[in-house]
Protein backbone atom coordinates (compact mmCIF):
# COMPACT_ATOMS: atom_id res chain seq x y z
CA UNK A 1 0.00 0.00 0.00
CA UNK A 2 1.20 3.64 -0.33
CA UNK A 3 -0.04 7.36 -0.25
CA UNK A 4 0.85 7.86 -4.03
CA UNK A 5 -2.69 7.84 -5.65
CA UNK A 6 -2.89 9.57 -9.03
CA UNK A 7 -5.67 7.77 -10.43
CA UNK A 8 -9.50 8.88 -10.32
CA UNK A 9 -11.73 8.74 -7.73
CA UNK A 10 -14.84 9.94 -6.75
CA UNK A 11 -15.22 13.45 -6.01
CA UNK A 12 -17.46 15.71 -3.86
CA UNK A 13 -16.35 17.54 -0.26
CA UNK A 14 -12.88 20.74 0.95
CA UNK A 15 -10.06 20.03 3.34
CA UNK A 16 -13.02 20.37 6.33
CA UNK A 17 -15.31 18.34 4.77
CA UNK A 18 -17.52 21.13 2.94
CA UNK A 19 -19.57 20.08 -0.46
CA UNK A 20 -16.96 21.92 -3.63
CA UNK A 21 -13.64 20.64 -2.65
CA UNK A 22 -13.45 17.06 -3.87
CA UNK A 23 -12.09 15.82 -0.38
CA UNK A 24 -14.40 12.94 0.89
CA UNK A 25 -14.18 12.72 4.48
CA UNK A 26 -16.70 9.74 5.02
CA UNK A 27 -14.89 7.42 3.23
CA UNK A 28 -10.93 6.37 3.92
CA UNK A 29 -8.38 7.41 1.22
CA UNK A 30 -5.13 5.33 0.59
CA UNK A 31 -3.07 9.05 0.87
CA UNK A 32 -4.82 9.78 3.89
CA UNK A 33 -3.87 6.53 5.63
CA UNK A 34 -0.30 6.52 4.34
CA UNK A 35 0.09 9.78 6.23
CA UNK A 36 -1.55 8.34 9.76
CA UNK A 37 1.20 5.19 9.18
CA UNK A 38 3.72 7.82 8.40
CA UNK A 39 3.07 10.20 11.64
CA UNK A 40 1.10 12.89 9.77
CA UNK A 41 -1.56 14.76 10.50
CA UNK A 42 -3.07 15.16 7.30
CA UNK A 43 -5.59 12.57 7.99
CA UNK A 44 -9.50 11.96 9.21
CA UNK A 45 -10.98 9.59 11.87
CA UNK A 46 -12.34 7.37 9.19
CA UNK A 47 -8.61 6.97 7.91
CA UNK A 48 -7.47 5.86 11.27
CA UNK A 49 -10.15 3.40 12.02
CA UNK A 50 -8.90 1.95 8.62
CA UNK A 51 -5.21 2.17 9.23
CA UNK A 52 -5.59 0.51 12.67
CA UNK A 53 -7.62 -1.87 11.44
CA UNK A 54 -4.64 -2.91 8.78
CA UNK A 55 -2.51 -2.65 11.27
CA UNK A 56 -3.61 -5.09 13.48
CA UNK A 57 -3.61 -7.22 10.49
CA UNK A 58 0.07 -6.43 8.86
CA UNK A 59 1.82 -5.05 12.36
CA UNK A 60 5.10 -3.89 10.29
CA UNK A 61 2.85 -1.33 8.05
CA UNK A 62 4.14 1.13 9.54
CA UNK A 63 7.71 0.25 8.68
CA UNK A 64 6.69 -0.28 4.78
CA UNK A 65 5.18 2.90 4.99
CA UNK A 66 9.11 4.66 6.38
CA UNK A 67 10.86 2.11 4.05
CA UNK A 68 8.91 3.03 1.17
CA UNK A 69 9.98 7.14 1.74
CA UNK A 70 13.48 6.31 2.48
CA UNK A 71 13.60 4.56 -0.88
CA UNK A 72 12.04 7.72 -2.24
CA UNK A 73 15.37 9.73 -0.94
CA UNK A 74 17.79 7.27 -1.41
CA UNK A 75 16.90 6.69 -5.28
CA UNK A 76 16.39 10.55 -5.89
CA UNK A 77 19.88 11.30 -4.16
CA UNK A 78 21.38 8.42 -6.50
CA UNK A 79 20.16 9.76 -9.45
CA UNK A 80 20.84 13.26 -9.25
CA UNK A 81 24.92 12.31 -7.33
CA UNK A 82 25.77 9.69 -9.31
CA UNK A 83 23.26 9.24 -12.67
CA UNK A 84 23.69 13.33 -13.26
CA UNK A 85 19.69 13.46 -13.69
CA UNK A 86 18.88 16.84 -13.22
CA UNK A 87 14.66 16.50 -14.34
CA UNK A 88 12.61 14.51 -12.26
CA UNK A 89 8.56 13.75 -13.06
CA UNK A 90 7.26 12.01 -10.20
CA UNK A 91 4.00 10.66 -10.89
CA UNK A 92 1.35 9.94 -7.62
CA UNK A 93 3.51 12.13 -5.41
CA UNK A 94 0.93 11.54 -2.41
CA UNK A 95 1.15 13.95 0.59
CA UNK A 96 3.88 16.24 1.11
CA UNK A 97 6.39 15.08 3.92
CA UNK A 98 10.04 14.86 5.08
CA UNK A 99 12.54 14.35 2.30
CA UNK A 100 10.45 15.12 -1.42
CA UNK A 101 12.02 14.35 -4.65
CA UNK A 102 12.27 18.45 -5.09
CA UNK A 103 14.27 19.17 -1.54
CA UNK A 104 16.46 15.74 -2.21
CA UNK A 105 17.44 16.47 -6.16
CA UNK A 106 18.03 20.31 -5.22
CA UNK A 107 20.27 19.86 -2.00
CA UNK A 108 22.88 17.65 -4.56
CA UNK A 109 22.10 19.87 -7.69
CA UNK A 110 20.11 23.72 -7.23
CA UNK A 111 19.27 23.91 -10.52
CA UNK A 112 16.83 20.72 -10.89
CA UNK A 113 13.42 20.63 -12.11
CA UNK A 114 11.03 18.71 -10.78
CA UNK A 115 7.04 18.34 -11.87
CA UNK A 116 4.55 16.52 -9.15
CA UNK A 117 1.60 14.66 -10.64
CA UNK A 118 -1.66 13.60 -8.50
CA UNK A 119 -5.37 14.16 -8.79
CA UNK A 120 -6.17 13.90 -4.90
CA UNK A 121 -7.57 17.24 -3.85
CA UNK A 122 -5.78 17.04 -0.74
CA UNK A 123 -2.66 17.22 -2.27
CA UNK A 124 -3.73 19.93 -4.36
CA UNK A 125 -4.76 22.00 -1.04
CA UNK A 126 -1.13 21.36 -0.30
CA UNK A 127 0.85 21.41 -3.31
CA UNK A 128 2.06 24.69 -2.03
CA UNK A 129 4.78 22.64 -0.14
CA UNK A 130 6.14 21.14 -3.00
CA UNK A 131 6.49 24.15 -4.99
CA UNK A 132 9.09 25.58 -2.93
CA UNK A 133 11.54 25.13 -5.71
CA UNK A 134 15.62 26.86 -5.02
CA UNK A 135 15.86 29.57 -7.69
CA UNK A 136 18.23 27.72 -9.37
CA UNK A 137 15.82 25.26 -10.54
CA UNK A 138 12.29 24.73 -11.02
CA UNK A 139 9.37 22.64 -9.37
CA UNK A 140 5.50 22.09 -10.60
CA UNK A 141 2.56 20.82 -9.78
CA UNK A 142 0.36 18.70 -12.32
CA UNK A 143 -3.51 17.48 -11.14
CA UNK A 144 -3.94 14.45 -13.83
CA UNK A 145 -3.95 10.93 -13.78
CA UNK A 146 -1.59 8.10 -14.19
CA UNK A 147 -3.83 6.70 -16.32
CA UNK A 148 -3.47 9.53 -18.68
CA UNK A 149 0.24 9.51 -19.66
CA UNK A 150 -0.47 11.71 -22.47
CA UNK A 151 -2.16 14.45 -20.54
CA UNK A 152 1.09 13.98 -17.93
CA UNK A 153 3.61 13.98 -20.92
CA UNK A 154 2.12 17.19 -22.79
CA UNK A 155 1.57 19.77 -19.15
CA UNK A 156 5.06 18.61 -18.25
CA UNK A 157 6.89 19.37 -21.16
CA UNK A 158 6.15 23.27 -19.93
CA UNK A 159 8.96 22.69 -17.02
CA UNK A 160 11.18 19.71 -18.63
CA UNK A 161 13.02 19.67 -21.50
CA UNK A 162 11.82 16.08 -23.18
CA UNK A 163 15.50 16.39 -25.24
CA UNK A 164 17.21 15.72 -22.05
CA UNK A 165 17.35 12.71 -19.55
CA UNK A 166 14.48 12.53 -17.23
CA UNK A 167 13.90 9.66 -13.97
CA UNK A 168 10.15 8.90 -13.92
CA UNK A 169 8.94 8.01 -10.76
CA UNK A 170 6.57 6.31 -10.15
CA UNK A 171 6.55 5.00 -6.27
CA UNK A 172 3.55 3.54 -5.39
CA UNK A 173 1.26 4.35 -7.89
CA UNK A 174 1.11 1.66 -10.65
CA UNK A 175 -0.70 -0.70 -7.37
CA UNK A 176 -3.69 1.34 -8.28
CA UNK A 177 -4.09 -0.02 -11.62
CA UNK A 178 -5.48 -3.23 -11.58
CA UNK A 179 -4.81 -4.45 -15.10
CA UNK A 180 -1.47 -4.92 -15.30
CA UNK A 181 -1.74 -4.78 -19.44
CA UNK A 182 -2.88 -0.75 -18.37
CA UNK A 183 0.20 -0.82 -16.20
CA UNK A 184 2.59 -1.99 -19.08
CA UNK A 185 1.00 0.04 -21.76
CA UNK A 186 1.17 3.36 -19.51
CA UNK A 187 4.90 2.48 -19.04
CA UNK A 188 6.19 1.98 -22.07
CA UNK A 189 4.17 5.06 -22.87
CA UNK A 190 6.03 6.90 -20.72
CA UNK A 191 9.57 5.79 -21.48
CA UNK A 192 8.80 6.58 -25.25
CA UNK A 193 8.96 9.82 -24.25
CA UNK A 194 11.90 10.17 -22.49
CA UNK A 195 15.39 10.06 -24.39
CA UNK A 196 18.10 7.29 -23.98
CA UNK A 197 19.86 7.86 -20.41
CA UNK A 198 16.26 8.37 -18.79
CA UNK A 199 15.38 6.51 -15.38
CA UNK A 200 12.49 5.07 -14.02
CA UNK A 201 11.98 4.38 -9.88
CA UNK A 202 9.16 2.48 -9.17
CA UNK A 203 7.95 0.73 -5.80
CA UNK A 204 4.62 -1.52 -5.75
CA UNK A 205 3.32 -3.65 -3.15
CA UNK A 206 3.38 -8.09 -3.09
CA UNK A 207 2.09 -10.80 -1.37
CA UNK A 208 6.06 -12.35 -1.23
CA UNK A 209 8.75 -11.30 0.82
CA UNK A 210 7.34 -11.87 3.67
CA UNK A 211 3.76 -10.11 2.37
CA UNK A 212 1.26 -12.40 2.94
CA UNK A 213 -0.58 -10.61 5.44
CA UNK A 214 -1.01 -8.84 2.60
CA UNK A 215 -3.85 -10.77 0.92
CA UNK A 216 -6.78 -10.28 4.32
CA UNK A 217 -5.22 -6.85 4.49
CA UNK A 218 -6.16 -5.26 0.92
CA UNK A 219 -9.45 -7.19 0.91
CA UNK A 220 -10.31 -5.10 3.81
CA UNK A 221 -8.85 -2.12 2.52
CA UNK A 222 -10.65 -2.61 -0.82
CA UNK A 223 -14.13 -2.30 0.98
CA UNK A 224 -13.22 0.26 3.22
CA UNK A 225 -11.08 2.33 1.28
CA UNK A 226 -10.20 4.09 -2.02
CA UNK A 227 -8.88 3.74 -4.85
CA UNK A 228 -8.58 0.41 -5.11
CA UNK A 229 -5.44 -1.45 -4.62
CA UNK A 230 -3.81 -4.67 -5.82
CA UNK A 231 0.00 -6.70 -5.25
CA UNK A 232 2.04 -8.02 -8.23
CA UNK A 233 4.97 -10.56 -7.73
CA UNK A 234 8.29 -9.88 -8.65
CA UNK A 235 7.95 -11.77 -11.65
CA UNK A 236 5.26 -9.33 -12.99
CA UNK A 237 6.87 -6.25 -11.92
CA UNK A 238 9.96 -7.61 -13.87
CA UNK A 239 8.06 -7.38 -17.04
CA UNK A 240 7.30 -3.85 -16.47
CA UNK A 241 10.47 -2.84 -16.34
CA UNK A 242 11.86 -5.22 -18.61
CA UNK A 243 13.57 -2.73 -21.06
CA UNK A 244 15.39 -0.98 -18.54
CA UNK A 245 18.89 -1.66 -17.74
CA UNK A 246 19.00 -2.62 -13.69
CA UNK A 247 20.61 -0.31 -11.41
CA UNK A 248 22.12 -2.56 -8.69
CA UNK A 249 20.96 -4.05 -7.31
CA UNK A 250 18.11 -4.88 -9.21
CA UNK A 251 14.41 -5.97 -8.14
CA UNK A 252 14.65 -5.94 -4.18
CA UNK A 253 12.57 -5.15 -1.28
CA UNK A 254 12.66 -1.49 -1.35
CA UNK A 255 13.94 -1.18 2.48
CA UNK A 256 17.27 -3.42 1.75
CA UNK A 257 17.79 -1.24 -2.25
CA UNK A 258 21.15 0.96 -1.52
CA UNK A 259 20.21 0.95 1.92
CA UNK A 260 22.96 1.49 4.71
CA UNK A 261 23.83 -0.88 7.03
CA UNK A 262 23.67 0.08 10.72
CA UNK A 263 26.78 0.83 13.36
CA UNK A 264 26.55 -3.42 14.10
CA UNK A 265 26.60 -3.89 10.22
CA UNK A 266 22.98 -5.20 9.71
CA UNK A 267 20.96 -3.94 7.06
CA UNK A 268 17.47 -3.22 7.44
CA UNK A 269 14.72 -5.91 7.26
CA UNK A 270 12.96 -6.61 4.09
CA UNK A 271 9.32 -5.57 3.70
CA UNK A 272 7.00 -6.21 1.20
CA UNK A 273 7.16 -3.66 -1.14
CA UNK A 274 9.24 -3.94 -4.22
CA UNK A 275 11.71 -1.36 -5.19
CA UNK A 276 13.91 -1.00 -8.25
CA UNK A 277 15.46 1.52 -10.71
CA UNK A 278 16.47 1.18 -13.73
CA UNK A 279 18.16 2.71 -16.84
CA UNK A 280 16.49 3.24 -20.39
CA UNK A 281 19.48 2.14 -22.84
């Protein structure tokens, strides 16, 4: 599960719960919940009932939640230090928090551009945060859906140059597509239109490494919650990606990719969330 959720739902409701502002606060919201597991505030009662509920189900949630951000900074800070990416389009950016792509590209390299994509209104209310670009660079803010590559592809290409190398990233987001044909087709889409050199960063949850808790957990979520949600095994998110070249090291759990290990020398534990990045050739 993540916050990332840039794919439609239903509107109506504002950030208090008024009728005009397309924020539903009767019904739970996968960004919503991935900000309770994350510490945030940005969240209703109806979110936490759900988010306990899961929890009590999958206790390390919160720890795929924290594993799942800290893959966000550690593949954004390897891109921009050692890939020289300097454009970033991340797609289902969820919730501002600690560490966004924008504030992790910048502190290496001022002059980056970065464009945000989601269609939850509550981002939207605060997309403010993540247009607090250095002056060097640039950051934006798209409402569209993943769904919609196109629509993404022609509003970004007012901040990115499409000539130039770009890392797509899309953490979290593809788990809200549930026909994984969609998923391929909106991907391959998407690295059309990027130019040999391009990354892609993408995180999804599974049912394997150690995720089967997973399977009574998103049934619950699914009638509780929206959008919709669904795992893929490694085999299938292989096939996404399959035209990339593999950063090392390769299709992992997201907490153990490029991760440090602590003062005793143990890496982190595994969760079930798959991580990987990888190079268009």
């Amino acid at each position: 599960m993540h916050e990332e959720s840039s794919v439609s739902q239903s509107p109506s409701v504002n950030q208090t719960g008024r009728p005009g502002s397309g924020i539903d606060t009767s019904v739970a919201h996968n960004a919503r919940i991935w900000d309770y597991w994350l510490g945030g505030k940005d969240n209703y009662i109806i979110d936490r009932e759900v988010g306990n509920r899961i929890r009590e189900m999958v206790p390390h949630i919160d720890a795929v939640a924290r594993a799942d951000r800290a893959f966000l900074a550690r593949a954004a800070r390897f891109l921009t230090e050692e890939a020289g990416i300097r454009q970033f389009l991340d797609i289902g950016t969820g919730l501002p928090t600690a560490n966004n792509t924008h504030e992790v590209a910048q502190a290496v390299a001022p002059e980056s551009r970065i464009v945000y994509v989601d269609n939850d209104p509550l981002v939207l209310v605060h997309a403010r945060a993540l247009l607090s670009s250095d002056p060097k660079g640039a950051t934006d803010y798209i409402e569209a859906d993943v769904r919609d590559p196109d629509a993404i592809l022609t509003r970004a290409a007012a901040t990115l140059d499409f000539d130039r190398p770009i890392a797509i990233m899309l953490l979290g987001v593809l788990n809200f597509v549930p026909d994984t044909d969609q998923v391929q087709s909106i991907v391959d889409r998407l690295l059309d239109a990027v130019p040999s050199g391009s990354y892609l960063a993408l995180t999804h949850p599974t049912i394997e490494l150690g995720g089967e808790g997973n399977v009574e957990a998103m049934a619950y979520y699914n009638q509780h919650a929206t959008p919709k949600i669904c795992a893929r095994s490694g085999e299938e998110i292989g096939r996404i990606v399959r035209r990339l070249e593999l950063v090392e090291p390769g299709l992992v759990s997201c907490a153990v990719w490029r991760a440090d290990a602590d003062e005793d020398g143990v890496l982190p534990a595994q969760v079930p969330q798959y991580g990987v990045v990888g190079r268009k050739p």
